[in-house]
C-alpha atoms as a PDB file:
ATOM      1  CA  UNK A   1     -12.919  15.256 -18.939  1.00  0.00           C
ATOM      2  CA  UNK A   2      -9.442  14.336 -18.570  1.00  0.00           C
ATOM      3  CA  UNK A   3      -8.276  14.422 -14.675  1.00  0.00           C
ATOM      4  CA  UNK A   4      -5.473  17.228 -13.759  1.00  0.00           C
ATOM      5  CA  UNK A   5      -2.939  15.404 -10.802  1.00  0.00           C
ATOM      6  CA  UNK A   6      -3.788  16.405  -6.926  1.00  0.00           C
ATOM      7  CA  UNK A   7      -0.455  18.371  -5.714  1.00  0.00           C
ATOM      8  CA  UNK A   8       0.087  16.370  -2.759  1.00  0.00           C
ATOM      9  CA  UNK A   9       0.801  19.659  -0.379  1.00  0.00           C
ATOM     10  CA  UNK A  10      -2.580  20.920  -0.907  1.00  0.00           C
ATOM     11  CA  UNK A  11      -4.899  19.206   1.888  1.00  0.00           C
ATOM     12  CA  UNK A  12      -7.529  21.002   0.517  1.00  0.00           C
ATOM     13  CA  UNK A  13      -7.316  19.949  -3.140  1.00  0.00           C
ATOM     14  CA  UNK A  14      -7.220  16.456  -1.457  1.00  0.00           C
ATOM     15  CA  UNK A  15     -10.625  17.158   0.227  1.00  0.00           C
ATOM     16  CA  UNK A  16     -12.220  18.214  -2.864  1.00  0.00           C
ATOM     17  CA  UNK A  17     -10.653  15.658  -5.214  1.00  0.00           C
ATOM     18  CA  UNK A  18     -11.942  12.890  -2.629  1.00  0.00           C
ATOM     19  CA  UNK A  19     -15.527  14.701  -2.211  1.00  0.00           C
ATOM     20  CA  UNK A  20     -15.679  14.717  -6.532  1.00  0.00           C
ATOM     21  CA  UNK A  21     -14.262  10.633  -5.940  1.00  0.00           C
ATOM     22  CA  UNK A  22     -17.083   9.802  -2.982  1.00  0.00           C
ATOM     23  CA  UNK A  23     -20.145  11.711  -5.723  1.00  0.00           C
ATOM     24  CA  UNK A  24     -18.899  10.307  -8.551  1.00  0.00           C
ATOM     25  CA  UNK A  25     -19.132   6.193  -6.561  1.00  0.00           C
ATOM     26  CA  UNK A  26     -22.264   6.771  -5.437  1.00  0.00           C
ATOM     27  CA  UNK A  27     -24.079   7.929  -8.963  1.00  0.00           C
ATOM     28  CA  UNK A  28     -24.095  12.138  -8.603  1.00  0.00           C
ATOM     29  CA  UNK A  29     -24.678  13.350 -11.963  1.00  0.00           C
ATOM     30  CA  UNK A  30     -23.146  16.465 -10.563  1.00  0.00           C
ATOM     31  CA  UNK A  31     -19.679  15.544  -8.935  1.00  0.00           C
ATOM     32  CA  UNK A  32     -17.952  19.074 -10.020  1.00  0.00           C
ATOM     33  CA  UNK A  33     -20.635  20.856  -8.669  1.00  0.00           C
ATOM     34  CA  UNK A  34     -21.117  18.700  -5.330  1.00  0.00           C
ATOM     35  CA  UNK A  35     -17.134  18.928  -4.666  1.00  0.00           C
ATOM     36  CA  UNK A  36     -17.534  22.380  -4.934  1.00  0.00           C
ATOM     37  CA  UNK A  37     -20.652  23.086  -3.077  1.00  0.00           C
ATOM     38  CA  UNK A  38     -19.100  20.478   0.103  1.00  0.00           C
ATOM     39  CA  UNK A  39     -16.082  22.684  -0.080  1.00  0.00           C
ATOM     40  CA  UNK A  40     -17.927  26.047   0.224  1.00  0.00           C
ATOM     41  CA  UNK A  41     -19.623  24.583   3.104  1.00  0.00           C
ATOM     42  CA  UNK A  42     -16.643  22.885   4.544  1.00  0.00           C
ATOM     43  CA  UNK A  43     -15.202  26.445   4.702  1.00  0.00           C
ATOM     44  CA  UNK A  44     -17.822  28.343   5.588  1.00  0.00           C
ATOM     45  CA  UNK A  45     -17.952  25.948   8.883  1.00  0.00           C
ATOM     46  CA  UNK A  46     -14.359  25.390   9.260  1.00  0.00           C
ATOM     47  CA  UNK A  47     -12.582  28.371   7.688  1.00  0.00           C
ATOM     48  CA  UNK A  48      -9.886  30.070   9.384  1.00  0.00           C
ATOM     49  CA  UNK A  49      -9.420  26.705  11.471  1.00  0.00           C
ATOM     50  CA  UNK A  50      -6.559  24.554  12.384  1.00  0.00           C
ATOM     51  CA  UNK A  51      -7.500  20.869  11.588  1.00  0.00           C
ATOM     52  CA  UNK A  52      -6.481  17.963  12.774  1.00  0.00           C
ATOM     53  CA  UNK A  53      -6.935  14.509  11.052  1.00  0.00           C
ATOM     54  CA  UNK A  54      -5.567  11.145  12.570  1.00  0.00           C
ATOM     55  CA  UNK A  55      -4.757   8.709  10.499  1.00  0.00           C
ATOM     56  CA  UNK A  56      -7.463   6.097  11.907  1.00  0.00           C
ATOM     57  CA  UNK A  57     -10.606   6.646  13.282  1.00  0.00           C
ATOM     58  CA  UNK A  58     -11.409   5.836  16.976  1.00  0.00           C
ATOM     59  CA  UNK A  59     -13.338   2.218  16.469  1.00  0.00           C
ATOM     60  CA  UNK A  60      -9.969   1.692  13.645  1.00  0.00           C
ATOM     61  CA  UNK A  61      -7.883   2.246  16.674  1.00  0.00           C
ATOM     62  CA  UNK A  62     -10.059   0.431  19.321  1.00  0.00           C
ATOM     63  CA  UNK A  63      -9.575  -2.489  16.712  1.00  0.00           C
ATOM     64  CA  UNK A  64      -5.841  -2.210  16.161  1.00  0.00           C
ATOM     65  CA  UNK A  65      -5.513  -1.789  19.994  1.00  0.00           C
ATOM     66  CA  UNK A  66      -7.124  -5.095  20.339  1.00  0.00           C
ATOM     67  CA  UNK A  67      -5.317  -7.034  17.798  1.00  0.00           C
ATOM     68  CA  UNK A  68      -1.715  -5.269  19.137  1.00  0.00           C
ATOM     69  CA  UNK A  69      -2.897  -6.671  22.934  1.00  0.00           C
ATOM     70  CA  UNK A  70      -4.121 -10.064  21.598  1.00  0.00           C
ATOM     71  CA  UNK A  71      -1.364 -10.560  19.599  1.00  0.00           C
ATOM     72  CA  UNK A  72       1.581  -9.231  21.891  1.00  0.00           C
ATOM     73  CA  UNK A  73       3.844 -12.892  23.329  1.00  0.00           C
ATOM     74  CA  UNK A  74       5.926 -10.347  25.993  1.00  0.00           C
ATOM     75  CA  UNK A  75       8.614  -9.845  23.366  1.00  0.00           C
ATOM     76  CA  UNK A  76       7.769  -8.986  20.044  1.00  0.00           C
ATOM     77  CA  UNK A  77       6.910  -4.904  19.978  1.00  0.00           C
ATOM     78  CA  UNK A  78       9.193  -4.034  17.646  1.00  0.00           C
ATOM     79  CA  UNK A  79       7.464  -6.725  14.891  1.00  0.00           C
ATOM     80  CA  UNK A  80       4.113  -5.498  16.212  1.00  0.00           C
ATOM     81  CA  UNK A  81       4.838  -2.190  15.594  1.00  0.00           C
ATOM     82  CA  UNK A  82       6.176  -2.849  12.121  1.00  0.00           C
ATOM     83  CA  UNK A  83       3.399  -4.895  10.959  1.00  0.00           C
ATOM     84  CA  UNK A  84       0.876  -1.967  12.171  1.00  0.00           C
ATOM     85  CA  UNK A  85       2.459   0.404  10.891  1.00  0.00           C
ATOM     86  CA  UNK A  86       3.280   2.414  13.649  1.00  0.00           C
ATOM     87  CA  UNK A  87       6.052   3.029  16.687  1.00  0.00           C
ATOM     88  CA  UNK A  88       7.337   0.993  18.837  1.00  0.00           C
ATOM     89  CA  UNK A  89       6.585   3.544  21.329  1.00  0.00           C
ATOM     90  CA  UNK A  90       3.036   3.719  20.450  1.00  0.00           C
ATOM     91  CA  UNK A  91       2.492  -0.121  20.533  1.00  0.00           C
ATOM     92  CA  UNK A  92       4.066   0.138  24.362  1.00  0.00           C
ATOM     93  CA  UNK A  93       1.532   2.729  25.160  1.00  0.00           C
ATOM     94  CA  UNK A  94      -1.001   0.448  23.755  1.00  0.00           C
ATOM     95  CA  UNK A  95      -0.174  -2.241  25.805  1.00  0.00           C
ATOM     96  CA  UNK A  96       0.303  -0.070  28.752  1.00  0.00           C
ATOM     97  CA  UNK A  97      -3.370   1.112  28.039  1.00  0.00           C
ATOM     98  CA  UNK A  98      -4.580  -2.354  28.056  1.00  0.00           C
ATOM     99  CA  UNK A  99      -3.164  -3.143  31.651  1.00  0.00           C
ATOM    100  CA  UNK A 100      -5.040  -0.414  32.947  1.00  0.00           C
ATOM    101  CA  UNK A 101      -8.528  -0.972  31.406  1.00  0.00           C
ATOM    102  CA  UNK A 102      -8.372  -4.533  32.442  1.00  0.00           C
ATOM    103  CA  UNK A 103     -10.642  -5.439  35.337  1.00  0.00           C
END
């Protein structure tokens, strides 16, 4: 069955095109229906809802926190915050974090 393209404003096409993606990887013999079924549930729990979803999860973060601390020299933020892919503002908070959970 030939794919149709995701429009990329439609979170939840994404969900359900990802849910069909996650069955089909690990063997379902019924993706379609699965997708279908998860998003059913997924609204039934959920519906009406405003959602949030970050872009990492926490232990993601706790692990880019680390390397951003462990790799910080006192002057190089602004490459820091390019290589992870974030603001220079947020690798500042970061670091400010850092000083504070120190012992």
């Amino acid at each position: 069955m030939k794919r149709l393209p995701i429009p990329a404003d439609d979170p939840l096409a994404i969900i359900e095109d990802e849910a069909r993606s996650v069955a089909v990887q690990y063997g379902a013999q019924w993706s379609n229906e699965a997708a279908t079924t998860f998003m059913r549930r997924l609204a039934e729990r959920l519906g009406g809802a405003q959602l949030y979803v970050p872009r990492l999860s926490i232990s993601a973060r706790r692990t880019r926190d680390e390397q951003i601390r462990a790799q910080f020299d006192g002057r190089n933020a602004r490459q820091l915050a390019r290589e992870f892919h974030t603001s220079e503002r947020t690798v500042r908070r970061v670091l400010a974090r850092g000083h504070l959970e120190a012992p």
